[in-house]
N, C-alpha and C. Protein backbone atom coordinates (compact mmCIF):
# COMPACT_ATOMS: atom_id res chain seq x y z
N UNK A 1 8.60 24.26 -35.29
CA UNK A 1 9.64 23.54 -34.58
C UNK A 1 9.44 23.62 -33.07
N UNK A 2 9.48 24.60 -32.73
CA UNK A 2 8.91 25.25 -30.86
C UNK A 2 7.85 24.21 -30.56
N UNK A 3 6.96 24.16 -31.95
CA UNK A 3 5.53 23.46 -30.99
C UNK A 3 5.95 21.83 -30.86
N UNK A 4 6.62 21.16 -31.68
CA UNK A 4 6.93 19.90 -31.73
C UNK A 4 7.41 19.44 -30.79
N UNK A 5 8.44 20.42 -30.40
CA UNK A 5 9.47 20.37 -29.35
C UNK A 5 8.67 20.36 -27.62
N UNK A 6 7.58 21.30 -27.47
CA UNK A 6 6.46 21.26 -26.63
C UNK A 6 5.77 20.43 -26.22
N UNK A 7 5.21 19.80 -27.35
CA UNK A 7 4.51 18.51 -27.88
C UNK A 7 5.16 17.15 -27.42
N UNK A 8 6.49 16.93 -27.60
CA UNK A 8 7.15 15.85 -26.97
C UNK A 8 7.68 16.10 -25.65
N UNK A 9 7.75 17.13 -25.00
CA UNK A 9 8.07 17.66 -23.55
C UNK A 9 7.10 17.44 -22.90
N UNK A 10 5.43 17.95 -22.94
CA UNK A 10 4.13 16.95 -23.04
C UNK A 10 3.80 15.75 -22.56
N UNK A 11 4.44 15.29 -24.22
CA UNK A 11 4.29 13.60 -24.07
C UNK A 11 5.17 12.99 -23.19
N UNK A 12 6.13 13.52 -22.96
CA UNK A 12 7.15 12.81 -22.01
C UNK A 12 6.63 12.82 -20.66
N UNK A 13 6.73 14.07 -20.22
CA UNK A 13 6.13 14.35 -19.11
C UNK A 13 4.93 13.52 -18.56
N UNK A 14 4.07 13.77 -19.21
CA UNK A 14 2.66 12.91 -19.16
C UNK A 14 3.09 10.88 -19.28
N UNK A 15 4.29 10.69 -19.77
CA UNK A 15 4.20 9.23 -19.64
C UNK A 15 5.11 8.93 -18.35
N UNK A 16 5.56 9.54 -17.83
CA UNK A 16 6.42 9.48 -16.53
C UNK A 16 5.50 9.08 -15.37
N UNK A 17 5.75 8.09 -14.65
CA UNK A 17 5.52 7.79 -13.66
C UNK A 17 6.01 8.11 -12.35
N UNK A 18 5.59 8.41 -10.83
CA UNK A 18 6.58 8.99 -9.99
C UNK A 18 7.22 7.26 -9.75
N UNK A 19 8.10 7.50 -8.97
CA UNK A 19 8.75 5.98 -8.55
C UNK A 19 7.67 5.59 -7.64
N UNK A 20 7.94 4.52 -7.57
CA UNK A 20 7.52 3.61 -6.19
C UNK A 20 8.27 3.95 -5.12
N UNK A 21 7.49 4.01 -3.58
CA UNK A 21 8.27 4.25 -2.15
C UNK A 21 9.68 3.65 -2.33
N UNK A 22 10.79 4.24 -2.04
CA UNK A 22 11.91 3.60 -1.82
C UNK A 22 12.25 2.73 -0.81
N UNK A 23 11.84 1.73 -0.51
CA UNK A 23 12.16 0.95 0.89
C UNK A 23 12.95 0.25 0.95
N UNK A 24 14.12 0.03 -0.04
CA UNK A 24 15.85 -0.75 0.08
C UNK A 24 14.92 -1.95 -0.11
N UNK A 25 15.94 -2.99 0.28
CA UNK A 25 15.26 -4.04 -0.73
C UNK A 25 14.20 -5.17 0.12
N UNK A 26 12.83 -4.78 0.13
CA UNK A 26 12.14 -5.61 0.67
C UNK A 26 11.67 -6.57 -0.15
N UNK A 27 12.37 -6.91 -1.07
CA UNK A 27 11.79 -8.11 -1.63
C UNK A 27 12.00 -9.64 -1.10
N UNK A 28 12.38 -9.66 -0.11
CA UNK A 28 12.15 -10.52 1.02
C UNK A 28 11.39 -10.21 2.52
N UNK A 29 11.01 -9.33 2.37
CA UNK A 29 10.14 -8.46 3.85
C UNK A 29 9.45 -9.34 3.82
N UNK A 30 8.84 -10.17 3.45
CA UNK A 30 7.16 -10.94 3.51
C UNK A 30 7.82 -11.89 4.48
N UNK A 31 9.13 -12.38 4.56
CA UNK A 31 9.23 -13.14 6.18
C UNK A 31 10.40 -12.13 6.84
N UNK A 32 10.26 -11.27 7.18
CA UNK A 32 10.37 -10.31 8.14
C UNK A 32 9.49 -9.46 9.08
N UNK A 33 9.93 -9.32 10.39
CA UNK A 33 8.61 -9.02 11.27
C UNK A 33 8.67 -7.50 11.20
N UNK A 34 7.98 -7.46 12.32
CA UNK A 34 7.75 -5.74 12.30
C UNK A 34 8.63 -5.44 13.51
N UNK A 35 9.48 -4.53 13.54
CA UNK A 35 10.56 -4.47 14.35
C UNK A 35 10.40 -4.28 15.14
N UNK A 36 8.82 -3.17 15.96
CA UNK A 36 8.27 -2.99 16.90
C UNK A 36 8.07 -3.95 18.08
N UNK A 37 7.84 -5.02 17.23
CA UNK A 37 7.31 -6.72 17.90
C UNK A 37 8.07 -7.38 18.09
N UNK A 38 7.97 -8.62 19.30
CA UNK A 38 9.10 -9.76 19.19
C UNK A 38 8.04 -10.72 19.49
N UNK A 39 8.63 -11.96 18.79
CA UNK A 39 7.99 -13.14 18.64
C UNK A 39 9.17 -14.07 17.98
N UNK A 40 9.46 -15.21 18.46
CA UNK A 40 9.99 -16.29 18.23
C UNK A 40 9.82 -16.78 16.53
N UNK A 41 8.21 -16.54 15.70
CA UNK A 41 8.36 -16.94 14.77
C UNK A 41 8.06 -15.71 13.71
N UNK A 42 8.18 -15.30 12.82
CA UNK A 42 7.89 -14.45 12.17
C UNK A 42 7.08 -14.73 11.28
N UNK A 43 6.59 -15.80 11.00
CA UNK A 43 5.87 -16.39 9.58
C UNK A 43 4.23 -15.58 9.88
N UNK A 44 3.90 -14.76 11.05
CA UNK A 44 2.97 -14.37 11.04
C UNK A 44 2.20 -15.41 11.96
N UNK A 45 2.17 -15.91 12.67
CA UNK A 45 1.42 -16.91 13.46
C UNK A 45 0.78 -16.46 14.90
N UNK A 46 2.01 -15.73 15.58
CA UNK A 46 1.16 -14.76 16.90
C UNK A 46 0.23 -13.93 16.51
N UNK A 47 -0.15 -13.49 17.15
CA UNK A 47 -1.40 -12.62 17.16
C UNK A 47 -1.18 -11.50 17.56
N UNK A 48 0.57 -11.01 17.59
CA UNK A 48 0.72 -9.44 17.58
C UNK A 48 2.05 -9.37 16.86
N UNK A 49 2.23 -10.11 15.73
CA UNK A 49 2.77 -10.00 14.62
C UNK A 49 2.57 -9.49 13.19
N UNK A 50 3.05 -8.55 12.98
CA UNK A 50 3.17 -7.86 11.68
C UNK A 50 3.89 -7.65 10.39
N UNK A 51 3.62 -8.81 9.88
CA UNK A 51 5.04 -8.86 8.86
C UNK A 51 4.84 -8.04 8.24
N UNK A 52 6.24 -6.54 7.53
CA UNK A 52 6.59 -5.62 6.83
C UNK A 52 6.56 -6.66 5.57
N UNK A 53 5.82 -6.09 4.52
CA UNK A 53 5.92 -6.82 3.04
C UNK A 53 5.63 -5.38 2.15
N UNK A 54 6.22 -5.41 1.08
CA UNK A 54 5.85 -4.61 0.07
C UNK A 54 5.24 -4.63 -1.35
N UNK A 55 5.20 -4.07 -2.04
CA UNK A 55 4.45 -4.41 -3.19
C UNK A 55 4.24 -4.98 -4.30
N UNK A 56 6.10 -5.74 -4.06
CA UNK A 56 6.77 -6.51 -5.52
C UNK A 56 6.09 -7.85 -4.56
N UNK A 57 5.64 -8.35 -3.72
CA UNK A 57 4.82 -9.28 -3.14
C UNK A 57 3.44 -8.77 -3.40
N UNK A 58 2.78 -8.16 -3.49
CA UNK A 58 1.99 -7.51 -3.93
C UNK A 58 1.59 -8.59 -5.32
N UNK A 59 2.33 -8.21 -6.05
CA UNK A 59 2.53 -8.46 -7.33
C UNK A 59 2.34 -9.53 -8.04
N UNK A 60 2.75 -10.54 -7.03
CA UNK A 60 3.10 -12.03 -7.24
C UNK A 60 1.13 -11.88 -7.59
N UNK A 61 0.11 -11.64 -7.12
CA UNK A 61 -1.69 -12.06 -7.24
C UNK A 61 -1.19 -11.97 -8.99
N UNK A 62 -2.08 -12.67 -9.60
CA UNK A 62 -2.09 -12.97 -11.26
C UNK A 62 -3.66 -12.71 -10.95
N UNK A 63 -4.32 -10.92 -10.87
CA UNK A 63 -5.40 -10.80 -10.88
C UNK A 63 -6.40 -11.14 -12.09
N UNK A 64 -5.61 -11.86 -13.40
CA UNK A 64 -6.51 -12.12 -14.12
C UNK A 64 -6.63 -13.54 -13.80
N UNK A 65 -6.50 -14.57 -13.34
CA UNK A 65 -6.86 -15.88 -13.10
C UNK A 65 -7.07 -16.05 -11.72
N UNK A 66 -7.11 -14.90 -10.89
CA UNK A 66 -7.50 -14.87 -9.33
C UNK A 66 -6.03 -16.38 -8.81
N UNK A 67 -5.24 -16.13 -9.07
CA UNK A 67 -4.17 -17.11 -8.59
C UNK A 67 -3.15 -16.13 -7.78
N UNK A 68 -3.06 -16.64 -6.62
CA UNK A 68 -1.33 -16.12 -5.62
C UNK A 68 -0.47 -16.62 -5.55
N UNK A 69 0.75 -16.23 -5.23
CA UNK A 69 1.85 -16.90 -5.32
C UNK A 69 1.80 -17.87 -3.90
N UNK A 70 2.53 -18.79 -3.21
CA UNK A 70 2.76 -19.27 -2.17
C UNK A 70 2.67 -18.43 -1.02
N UNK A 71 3.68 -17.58 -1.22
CA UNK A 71 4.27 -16.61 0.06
C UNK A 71 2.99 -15.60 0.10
N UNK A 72 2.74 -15.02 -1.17
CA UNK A 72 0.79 -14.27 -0.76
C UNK A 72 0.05 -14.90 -0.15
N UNK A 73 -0.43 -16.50 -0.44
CA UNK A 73 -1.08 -16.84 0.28
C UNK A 73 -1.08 -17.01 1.34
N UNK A 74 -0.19 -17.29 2.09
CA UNK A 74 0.69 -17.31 3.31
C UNK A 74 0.00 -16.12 4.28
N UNK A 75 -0.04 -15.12 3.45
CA UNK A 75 -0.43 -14.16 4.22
C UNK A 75 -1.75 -13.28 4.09
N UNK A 76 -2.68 -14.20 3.61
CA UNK A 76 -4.02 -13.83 3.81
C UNK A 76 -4.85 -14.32 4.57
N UNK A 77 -4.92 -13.19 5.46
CA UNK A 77 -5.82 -12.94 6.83
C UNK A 77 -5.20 -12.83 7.97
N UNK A 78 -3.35 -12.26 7.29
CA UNK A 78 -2.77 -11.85 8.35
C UNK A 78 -2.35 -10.65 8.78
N UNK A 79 -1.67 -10.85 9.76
CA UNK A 79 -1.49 -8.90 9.95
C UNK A 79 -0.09 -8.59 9.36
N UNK A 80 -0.04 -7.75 8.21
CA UNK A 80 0.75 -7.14 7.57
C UNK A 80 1.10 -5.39 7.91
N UNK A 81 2.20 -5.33 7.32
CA UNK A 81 2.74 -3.71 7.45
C UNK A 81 3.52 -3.33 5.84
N UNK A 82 2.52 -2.62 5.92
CA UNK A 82 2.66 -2.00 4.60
C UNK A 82 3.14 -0.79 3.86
N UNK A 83 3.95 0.10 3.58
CA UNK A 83 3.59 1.40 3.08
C UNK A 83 2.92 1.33 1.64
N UNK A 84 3.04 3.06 1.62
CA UNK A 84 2.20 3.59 0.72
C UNK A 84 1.58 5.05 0.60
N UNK A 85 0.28 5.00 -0.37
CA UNK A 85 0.31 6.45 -0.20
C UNK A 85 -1.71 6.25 -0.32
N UNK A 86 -2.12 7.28 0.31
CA UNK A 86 -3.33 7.48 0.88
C UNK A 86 -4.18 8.24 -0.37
N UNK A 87 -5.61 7.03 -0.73
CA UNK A 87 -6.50 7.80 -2.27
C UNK A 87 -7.61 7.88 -1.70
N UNK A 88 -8.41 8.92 -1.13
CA UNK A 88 -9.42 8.29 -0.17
C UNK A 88 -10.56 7.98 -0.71
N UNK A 89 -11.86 7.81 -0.45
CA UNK A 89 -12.65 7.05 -1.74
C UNK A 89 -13.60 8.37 -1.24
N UNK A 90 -14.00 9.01 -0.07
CA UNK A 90 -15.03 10.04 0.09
C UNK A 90 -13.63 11.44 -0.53
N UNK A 91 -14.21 12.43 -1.54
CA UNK A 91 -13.46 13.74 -1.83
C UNK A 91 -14.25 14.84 -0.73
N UNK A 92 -13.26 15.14 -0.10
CA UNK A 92 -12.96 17.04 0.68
C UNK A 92 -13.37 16.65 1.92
N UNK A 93 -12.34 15.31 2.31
CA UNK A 93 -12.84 15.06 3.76
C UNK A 93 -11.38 15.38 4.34
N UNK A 94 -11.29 15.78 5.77
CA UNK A 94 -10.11 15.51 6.50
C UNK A 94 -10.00 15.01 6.81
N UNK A 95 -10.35 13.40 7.28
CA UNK A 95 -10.17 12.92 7.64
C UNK A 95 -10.71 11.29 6.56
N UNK A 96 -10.69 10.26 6.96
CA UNK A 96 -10.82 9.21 6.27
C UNK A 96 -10.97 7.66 6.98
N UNK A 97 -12.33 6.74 6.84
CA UNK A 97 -12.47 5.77 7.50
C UNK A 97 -12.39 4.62 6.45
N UNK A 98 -12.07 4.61 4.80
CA UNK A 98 -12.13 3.71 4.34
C UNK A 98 -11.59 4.51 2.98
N UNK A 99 -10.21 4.08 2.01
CA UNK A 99 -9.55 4.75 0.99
C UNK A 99 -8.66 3.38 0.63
N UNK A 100 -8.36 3.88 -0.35
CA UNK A 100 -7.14 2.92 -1.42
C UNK A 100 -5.97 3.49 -1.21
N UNK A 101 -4.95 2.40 -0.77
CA UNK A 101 -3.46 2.39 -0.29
C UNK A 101 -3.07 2.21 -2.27
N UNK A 102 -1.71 2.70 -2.27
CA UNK A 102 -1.08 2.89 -4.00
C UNK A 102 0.15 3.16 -3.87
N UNK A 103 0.74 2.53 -4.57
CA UNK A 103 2.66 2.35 -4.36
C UNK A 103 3.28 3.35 -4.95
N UNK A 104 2.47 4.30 -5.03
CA UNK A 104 3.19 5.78 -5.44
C UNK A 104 1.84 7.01 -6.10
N UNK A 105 2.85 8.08 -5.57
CA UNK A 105 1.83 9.54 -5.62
C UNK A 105 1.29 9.11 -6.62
N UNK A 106 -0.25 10.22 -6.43
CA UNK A 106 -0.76 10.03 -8.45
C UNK A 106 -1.24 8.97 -7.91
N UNK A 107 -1.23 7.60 -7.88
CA UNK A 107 -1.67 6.80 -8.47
C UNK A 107 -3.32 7.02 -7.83
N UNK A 108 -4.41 6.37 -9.08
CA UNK A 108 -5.14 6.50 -9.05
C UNK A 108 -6.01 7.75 -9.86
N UNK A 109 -4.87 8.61 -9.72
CA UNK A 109 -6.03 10.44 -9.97
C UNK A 109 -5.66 10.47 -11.39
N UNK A 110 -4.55 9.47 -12.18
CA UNK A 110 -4.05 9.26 -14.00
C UNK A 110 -4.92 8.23 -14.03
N UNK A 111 -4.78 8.24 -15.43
CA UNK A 111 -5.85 7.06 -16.14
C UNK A 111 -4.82 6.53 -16.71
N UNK A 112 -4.78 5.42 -16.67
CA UNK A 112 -5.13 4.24 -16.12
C UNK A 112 -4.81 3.76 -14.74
N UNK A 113 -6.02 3.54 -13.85
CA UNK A 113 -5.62 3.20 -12.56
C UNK A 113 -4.21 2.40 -12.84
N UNK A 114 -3.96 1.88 -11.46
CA UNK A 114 -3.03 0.38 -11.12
C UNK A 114 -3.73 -0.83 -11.92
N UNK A 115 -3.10 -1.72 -12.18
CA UNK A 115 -3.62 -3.29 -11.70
C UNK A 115 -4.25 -3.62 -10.55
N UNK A 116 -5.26 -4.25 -10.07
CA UNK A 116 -5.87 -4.25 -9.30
C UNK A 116 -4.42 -5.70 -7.90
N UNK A 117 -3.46 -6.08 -8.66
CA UNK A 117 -2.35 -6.19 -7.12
C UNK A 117 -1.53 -5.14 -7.02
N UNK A 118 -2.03 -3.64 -7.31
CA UNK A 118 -0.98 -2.85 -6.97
C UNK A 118 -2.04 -1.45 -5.93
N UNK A 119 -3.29 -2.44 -5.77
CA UNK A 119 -4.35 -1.60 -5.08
C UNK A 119 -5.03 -2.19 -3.92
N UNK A 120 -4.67 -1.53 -2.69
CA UNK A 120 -5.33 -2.30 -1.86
C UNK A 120 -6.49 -1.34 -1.08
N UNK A 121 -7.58 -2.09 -0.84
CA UNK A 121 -9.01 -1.18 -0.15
C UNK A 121 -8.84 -1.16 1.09
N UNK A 122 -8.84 0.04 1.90
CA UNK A 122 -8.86 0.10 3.41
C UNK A 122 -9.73 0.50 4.04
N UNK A 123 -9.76 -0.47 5.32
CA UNK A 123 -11.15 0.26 6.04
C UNK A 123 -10.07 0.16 7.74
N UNK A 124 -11.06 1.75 8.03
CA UNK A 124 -10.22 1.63 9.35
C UNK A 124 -11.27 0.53 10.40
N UNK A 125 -10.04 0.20 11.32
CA UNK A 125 -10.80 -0.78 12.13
C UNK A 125 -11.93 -0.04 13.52
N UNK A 126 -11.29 1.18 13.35
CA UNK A 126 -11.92 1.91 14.50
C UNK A 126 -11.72 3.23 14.35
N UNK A 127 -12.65 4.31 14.47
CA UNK A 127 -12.20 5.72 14.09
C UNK A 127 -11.57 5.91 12.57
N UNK A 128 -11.40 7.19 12.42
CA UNK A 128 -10.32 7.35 11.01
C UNK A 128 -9.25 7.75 11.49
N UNK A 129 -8.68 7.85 9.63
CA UNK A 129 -7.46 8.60 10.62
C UNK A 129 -6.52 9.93 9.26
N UNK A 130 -6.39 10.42 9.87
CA UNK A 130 -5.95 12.19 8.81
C UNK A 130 -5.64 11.71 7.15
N UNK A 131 -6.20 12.55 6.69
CA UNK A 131 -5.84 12.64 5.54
C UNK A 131 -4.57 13.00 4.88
N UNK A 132 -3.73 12.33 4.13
CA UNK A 132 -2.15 12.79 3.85
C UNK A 132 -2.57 12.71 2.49
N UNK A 133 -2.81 13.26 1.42
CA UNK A 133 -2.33 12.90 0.25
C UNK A 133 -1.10 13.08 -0.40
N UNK A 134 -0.17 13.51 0.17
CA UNK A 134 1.53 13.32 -0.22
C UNK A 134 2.24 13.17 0.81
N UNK A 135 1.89 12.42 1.89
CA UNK A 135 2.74 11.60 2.53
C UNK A 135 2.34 10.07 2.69
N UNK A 136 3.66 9.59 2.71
CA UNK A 136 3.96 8.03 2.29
C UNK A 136 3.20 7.77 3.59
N UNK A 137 2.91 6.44 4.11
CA UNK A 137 2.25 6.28 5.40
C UNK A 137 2.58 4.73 5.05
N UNK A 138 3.09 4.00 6.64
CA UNK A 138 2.42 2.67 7.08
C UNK A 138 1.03 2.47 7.51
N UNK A 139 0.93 1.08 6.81
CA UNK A 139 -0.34 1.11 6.95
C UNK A 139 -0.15 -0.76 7.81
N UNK A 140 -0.52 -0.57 9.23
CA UNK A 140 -0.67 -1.82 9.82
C UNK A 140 -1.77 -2.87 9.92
N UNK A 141 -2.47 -3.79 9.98
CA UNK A 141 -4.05 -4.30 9.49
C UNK A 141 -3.71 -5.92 9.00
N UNK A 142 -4.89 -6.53 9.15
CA UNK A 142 -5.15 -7.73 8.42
C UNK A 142 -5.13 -7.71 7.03
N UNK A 143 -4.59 -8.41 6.68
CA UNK A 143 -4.53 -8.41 4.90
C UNK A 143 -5.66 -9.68 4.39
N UNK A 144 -6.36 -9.02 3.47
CA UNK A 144 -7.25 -10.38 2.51
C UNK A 144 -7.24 -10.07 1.09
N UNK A 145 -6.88 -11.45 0.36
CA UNK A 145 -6.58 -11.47 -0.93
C UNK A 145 -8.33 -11.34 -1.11
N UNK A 146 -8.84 -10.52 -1.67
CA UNK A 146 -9.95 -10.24 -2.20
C UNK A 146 -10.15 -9.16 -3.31
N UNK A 147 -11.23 -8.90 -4.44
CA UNK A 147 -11.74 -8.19 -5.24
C UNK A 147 -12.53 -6.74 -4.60
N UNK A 148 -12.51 -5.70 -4.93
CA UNK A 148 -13.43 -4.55 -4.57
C UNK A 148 -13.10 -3.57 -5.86
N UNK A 149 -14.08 -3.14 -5.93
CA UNK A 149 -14.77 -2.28 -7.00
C UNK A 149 -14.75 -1.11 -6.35
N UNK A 150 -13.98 0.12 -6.74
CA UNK A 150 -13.67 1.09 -6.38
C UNK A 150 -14.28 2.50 -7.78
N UNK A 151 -14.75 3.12 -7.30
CA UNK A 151 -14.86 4.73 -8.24
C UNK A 151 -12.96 4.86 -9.02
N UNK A 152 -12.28 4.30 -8.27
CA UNK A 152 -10.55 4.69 -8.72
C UNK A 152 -10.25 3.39 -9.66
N UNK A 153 -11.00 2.07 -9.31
CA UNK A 153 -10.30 1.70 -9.92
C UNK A 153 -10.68 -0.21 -9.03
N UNK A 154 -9.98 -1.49 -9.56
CA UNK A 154 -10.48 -2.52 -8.68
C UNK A 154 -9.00 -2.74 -8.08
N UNK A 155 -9.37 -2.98 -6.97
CA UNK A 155 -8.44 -3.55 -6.10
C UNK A 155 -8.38 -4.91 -5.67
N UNK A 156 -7.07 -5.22 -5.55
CA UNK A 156 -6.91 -7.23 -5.11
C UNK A 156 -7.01 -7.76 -3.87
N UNK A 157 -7.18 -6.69 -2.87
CA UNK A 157 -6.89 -6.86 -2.11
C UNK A 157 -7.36 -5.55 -0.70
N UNK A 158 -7.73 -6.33 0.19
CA UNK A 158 -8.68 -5.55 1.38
C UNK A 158 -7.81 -5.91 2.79
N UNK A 159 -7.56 -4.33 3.33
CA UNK A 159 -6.86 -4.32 4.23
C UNK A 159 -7.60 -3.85 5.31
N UNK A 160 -8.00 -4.48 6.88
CA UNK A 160 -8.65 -3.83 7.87
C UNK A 160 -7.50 -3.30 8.59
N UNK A 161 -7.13 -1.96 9.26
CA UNK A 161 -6.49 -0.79 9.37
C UNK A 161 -6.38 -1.29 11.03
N UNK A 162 -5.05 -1.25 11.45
CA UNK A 162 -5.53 -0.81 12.76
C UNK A 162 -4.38 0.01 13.22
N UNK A 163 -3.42 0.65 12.59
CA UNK A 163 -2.80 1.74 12.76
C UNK A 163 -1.65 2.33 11.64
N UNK A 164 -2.04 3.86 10.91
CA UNK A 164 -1.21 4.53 10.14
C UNK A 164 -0.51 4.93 10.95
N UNK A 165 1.10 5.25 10.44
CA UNK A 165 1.79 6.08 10.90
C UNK A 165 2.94 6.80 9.69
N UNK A 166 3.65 7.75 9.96
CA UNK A 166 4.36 8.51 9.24
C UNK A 166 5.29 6.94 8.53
N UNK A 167 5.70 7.00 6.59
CA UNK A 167 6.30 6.69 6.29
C UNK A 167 8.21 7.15 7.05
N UNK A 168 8.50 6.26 7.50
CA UNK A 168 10.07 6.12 7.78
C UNK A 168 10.31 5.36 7.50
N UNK A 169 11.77 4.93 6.93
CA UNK A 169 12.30 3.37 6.83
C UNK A 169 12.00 2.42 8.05
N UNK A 170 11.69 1.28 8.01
CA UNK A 170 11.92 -0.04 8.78
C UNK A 170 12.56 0.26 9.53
N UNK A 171 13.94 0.51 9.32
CA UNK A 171 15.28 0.73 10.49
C UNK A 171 15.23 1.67 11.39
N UNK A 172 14.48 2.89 11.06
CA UNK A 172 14.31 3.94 11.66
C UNK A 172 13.24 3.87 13.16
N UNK A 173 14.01 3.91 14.43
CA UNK A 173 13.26 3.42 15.80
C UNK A 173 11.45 4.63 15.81
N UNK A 174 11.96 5.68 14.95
CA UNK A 174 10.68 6.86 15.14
C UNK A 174 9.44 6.28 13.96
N UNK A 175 9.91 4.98 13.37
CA UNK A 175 9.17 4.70 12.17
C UNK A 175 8.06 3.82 13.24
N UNK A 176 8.61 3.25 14.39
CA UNK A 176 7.46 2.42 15.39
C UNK A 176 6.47 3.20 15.96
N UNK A 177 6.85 4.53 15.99
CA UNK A 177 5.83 5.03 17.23
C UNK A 177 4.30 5.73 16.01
N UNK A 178 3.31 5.43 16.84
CA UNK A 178 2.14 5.67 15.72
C UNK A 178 1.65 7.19 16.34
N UNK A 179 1.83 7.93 15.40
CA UNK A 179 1.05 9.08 15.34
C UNK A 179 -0.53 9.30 14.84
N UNK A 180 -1.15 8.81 14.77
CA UNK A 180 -2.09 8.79 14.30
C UNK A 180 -3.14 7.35 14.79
């Protein structure tokens, strides 16, 4: 009886997923700017605009027919702001110039990776930058709907980096300033 009881404490355990970042409801962020910035249009069109989007946009790629939704496409090859959490692709480095962004701890180090729209490939644009593996992080950069073949797993999508900083909410004025 003890072991059964073990056995499904186990299995439970082991099918649990951590949540996804809590970020209130960005399921409209993809036309919202980055609060840091001002610009007249937000659709992403200046050239020091960063639209905050999250991962239920993410989502919309149908990586098995390589198809995006409208509003994804919209925003490939633009500069996005993202959170997430840091998988780096080199192991026992401190630091990191190119890793997979993942919408929650774990992901990646369980089998079965993500879906490849819930994985995005990063390369920094210049320098690296610290290794967090359990802290949430923005991740600021050009976004491209593209394929990469990862040791973790394939990703939909390739992000060029041009500044992490500590996960804070959007609203939060200390969530603008980049540490890193």
């Amino acid at each position: 009886m003890v072991q059964w009881t073990v056995v499904a404490l186990i299995a439970f355990a082991w099918s649990v997923r951590p949540a996804a970042i809590p970020v209130g409801d960005l399921y409209a962020a993809s036309t919202r700017e980055h609060p840091s910035r001002s610009t007249a249009d937000a659709s992403g069109a200046g050239p020091d605009v960063a639209v905050t989007i999250d991962w239920t946009l993410l989502r919309t790629l149908d990586h098995r027919h390589g198809t995006a939704s409208d509003a994804l496409r919209a925003l490939d090859g633009k500069r996005v702001r993202l959170p997430g959490f840091i998988v780096p692709l080199d192991d026992l480095e401190d630091t990191v110039k190119e890793f997979l962004l993942v919408p929650y701890y774990g992901a990646c180090v369980h089998v079965p990776p993500p879906p490849p729209n819930q994985l995005v490939y990063a390369q920094m644009a210049r320098g690296s930058t610290p290794m967090s593996w359990w802290q949430a992080v923005w991740l600021e950069g050009t976004l491209h709907i593209t394929r990469y073949q990862s040791v973790y797993g394939v990703a939909g999508f390739r992000m060029t980096v041009e500044r992490v900083t500590p996960y804070i909410d959007a609203a939060t004025p200390s969530a603008r300033d980049a540490v890193r």
